[in-house]
N, C-alpha and C. Protein backbone atom coordinates (compact mmCIF):
# COMPACT_ATOMS: atom_id res chain seq x y z
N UNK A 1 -5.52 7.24 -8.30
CA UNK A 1 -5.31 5.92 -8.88
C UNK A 1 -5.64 6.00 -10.36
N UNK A 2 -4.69 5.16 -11.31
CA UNK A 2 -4.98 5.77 -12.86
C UNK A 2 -5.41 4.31 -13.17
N UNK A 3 -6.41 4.64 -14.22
CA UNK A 3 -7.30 3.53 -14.71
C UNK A 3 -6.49 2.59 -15.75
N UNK A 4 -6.82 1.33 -15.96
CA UNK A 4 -6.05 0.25 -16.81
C UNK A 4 -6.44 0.05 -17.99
N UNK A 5 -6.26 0.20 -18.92
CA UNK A 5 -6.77 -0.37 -19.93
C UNK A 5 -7.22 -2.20 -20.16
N UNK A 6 -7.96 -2.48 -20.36
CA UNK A 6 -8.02 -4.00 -20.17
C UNK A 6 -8.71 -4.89 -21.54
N UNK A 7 -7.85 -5.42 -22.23
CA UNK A 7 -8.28 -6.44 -23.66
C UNK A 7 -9.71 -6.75 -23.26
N UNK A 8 -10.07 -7.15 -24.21
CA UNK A 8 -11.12 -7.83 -24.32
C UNK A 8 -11.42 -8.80 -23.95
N UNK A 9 -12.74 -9.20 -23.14
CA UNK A 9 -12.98 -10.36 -22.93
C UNK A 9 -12.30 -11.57 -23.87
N UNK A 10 -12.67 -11.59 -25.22
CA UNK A 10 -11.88 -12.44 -26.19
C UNK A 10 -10.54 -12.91 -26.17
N UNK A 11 -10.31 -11.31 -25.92
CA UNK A 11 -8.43 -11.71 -25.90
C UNK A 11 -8.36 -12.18 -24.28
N UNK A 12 -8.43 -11.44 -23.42
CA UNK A 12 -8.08 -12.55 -21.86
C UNK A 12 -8.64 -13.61 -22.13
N UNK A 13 -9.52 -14.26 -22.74
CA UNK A 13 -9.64 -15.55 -22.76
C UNK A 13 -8.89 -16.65 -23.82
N UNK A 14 -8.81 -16.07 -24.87
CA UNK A 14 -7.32 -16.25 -25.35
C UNK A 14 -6.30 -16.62 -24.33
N UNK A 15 -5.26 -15.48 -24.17
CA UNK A 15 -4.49 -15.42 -23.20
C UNK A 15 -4.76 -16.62 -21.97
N UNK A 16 -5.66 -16.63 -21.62
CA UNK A 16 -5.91 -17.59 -20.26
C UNK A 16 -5.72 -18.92 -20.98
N UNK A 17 -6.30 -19.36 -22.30
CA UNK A 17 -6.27 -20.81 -22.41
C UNK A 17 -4.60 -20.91 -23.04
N UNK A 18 -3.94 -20.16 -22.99
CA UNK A 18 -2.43 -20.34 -23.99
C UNK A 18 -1.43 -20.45 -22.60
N UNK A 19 -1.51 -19.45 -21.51
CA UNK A 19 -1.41 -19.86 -20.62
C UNK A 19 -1.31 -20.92 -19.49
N UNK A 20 -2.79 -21.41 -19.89
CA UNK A 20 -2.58 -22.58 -19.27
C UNK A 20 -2.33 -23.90 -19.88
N UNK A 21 -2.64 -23.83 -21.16
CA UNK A 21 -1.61 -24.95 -21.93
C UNK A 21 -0.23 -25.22 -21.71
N UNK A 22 0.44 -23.62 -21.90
CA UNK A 22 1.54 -24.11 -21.35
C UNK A 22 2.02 -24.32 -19.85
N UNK A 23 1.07 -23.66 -18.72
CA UNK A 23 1.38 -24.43 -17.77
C UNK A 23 1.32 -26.39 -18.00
N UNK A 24 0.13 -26.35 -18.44
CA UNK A 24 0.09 -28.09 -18.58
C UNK A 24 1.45 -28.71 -18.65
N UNK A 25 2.20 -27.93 -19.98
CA UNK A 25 3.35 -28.67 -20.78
C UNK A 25 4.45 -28.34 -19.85
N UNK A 26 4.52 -27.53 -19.09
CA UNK A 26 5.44 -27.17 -18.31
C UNK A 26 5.64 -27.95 -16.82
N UNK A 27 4.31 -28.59 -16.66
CA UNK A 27 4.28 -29.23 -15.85
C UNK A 27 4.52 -30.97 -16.28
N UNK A 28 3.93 -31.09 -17.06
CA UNK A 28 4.58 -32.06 -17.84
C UNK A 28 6.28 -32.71 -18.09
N UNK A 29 6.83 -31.29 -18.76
CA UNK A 29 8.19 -31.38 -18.52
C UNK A 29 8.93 -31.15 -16.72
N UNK A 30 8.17 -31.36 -15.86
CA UNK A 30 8.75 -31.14 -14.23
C UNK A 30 8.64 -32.65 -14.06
N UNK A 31 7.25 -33.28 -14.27
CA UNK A 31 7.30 -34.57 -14.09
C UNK A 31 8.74 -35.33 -14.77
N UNK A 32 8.56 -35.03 -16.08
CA UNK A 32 10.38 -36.00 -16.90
C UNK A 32 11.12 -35.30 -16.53
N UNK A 33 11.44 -34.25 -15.74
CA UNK A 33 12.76 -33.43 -15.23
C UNK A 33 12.82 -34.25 -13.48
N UNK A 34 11.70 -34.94 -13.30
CA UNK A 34 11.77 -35.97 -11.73
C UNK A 34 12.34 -36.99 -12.32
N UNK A 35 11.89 -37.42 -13.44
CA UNK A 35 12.45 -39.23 -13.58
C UNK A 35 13.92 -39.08 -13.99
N UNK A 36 14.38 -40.11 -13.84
CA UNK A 36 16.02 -40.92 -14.16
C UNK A 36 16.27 -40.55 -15.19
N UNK A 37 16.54 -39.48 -15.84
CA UNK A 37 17.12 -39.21 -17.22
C UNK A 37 18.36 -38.93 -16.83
N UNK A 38 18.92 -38.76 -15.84
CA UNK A 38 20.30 -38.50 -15.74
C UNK A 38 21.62 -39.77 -15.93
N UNK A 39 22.12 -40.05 -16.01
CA UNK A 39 23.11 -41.51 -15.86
C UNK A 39 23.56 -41.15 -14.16
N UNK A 40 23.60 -42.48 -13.36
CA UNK A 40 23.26 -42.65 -12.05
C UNK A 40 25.16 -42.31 -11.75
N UNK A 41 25.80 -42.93 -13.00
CA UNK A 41 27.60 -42.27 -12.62
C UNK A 41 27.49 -40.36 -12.48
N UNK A 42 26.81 -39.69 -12.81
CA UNK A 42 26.81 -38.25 -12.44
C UNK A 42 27.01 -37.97 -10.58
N UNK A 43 26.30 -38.87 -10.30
CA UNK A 43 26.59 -38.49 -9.10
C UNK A 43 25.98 -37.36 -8.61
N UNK A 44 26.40 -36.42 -7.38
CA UNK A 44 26.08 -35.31 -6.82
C UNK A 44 25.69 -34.03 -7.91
N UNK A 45 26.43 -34.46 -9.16
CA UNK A 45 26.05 -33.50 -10.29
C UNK A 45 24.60 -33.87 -11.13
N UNK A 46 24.30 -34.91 -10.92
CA UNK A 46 22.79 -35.03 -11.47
C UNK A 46 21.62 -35.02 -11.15
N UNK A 47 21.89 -35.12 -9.84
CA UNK A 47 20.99 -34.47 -8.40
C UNK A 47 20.73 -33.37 -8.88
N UNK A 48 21.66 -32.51 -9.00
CA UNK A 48 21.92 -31.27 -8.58
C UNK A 48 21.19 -30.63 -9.58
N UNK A 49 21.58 -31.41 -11.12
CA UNK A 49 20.37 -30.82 -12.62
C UNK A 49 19.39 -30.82 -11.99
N UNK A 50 18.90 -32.15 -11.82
CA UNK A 50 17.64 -32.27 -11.74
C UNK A 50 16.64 -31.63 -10.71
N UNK A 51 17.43 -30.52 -9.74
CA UNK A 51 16.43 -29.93 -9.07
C UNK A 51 16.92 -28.34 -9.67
N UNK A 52 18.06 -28.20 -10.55
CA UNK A 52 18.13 -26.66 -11.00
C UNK A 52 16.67 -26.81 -12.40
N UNK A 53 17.09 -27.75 -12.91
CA UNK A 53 15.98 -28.06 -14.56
C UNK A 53 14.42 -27.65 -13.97
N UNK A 54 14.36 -28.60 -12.63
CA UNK A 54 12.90 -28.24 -11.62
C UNK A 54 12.85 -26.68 -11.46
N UNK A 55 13.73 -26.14 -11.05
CA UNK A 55 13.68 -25.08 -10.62
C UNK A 55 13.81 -23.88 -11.56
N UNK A 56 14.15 -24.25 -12.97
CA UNK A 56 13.71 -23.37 -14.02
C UNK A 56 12.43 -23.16 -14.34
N UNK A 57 11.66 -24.45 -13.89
CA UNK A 57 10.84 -24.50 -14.76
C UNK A 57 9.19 -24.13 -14.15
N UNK A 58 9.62 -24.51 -12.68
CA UNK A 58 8.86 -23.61 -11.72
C UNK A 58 8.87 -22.13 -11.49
N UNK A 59 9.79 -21.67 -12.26
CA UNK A 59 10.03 -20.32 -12.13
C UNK A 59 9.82 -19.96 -13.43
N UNK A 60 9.74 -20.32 -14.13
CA UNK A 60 9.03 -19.81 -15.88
C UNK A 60 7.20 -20.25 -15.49
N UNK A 61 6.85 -20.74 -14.81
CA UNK A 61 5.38 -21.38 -14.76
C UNK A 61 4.82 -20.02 -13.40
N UNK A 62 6.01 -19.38 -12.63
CA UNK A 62 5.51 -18.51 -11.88
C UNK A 62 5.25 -17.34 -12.16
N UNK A 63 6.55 -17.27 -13.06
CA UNK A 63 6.30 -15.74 -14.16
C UNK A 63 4.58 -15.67 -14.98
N UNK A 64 4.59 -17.06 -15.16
CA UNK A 64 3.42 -16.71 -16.40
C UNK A 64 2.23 -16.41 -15.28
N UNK A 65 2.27 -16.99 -13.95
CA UNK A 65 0.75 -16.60 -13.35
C UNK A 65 0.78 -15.12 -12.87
N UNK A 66 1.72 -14.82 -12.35
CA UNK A 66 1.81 -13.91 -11.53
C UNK A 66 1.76 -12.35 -12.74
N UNK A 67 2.57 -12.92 -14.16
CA UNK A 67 2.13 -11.84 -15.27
C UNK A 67 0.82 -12.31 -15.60
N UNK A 68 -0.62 -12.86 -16.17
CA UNK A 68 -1.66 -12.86 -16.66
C UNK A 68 -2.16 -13.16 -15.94
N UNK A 69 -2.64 -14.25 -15.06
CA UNK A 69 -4.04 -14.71 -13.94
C UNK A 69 -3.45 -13.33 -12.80
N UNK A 70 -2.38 -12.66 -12.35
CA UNK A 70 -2.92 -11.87 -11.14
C UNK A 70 -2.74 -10.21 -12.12
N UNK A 71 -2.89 -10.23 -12.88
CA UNK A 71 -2.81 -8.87 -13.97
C UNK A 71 -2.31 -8.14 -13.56
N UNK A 72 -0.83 -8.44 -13.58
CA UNK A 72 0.07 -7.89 -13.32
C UNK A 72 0.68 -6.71 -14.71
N UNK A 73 0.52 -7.85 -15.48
CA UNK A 73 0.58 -7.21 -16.98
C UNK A 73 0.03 -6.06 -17.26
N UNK A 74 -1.03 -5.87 -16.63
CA UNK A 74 -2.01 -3.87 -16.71
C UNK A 74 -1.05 -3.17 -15.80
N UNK A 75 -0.59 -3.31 -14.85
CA UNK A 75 -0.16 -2.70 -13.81
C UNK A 75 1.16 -1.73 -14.27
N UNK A 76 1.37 -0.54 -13.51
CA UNK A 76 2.39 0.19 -13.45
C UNK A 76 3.50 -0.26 -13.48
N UNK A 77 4.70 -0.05 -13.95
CA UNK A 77 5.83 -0.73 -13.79
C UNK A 77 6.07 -0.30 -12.34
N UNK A 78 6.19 0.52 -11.50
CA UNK A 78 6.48 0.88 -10.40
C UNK A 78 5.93 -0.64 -9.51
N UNK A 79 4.94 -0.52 -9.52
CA UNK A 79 3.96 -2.05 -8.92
C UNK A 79 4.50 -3.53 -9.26
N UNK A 80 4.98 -3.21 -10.91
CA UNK A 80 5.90 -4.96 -11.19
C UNK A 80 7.13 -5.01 -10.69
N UNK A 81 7.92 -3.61 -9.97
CA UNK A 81 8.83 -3.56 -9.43
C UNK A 81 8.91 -4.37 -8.20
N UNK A 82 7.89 -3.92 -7.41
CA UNK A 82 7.69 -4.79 -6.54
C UNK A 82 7.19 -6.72 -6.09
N UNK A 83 6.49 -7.22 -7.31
CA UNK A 83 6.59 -8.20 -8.10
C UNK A 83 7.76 -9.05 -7.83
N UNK A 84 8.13 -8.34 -9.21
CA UNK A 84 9.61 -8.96 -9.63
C UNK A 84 11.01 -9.08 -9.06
N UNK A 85 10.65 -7.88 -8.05
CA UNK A 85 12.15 -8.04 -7.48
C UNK A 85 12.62 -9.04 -6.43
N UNK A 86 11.18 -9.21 -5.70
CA UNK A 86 11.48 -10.55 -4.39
C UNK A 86 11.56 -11.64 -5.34
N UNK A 87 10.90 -11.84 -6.32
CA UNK A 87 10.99 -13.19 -7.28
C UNK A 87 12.17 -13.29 -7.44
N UNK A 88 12.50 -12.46 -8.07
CA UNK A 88 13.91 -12.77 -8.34
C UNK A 88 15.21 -13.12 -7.18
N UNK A 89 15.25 -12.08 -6.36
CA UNK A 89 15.78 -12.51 -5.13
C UNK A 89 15.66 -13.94 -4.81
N UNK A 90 13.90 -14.33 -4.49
CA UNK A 90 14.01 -15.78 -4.15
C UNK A 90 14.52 -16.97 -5.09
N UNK A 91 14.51 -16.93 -6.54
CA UNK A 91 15.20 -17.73 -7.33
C UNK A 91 16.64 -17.11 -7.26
N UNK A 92 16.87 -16.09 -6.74
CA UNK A 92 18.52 -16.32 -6.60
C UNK A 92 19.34 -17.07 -5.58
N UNK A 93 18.04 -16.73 -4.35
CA UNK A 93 18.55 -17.78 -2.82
C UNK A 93 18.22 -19.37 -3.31
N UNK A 94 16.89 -19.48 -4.10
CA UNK A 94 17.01 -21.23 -4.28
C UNK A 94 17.99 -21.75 -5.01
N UNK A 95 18.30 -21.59 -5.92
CA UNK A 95 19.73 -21.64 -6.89
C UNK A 95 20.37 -21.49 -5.85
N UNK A 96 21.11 -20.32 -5.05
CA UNK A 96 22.10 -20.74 -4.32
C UNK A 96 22.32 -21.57 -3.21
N UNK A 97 21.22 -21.87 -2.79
CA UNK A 97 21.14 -23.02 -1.58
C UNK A 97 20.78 -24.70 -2.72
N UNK A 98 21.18 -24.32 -3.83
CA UNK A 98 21.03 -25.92 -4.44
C UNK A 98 22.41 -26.37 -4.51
N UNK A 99 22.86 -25.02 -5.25
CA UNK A 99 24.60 -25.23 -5.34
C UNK A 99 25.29 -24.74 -3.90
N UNK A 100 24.85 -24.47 -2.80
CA UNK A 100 25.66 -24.37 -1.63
C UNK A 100 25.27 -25.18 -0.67
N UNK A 101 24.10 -25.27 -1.04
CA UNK A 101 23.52 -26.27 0.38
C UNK A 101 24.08 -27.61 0.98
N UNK A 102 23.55 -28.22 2.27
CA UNK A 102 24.41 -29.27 2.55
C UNK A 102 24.47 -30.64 1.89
């Protein structure tokens, strides 16, 4: 097993509060990506934003934990392979069950 290099206390704590700021703001923008910003004539198409816009934005807020709070970021790329690839998979099935679903 090969050893990690790991920042400094200073800097992960850095990192952790920038992090979670922008989780805050990111969560922030999920709440106004729920409300009525759409015009109600969109129809089935503004539904449909409003849970892809959700679903960007839950998936930019998953990247950031899963890269810094589970330190993923030290890790082997071989190891983020494994990571990243079901992530991705699963934002490819939610996207497609938004636009295919019933």
């Amino acid at each position: 097993m090969e050893h990690h290099d790991h920042p400094s206390y200073e800097v992960m704590t850095k990192q952790y509060i920038k992090v979670f700021t922008w989780l805050f703001i990111f969560t922030a923008l999920t709440v106004l990506a729920a409300m009525d910003w759409v015009p109600h004539s969109w129809g089935e198409i503004g539904s449909t934003l409003h849970i892809t816009v959700g679903l960007i934005i839950a998936f930019a807020k998953a990247i950031m934990v899963v890269y810094i709070f589970m330190h993923i970021k030290f890790d082997n790329k071989f190891l983020r392979a494994f990571i990243y690839v079901p992530l991705f998979l699963f934002s490819v099935l939610s996207f497609a069950l938004n636009f295919l679903g019933p």
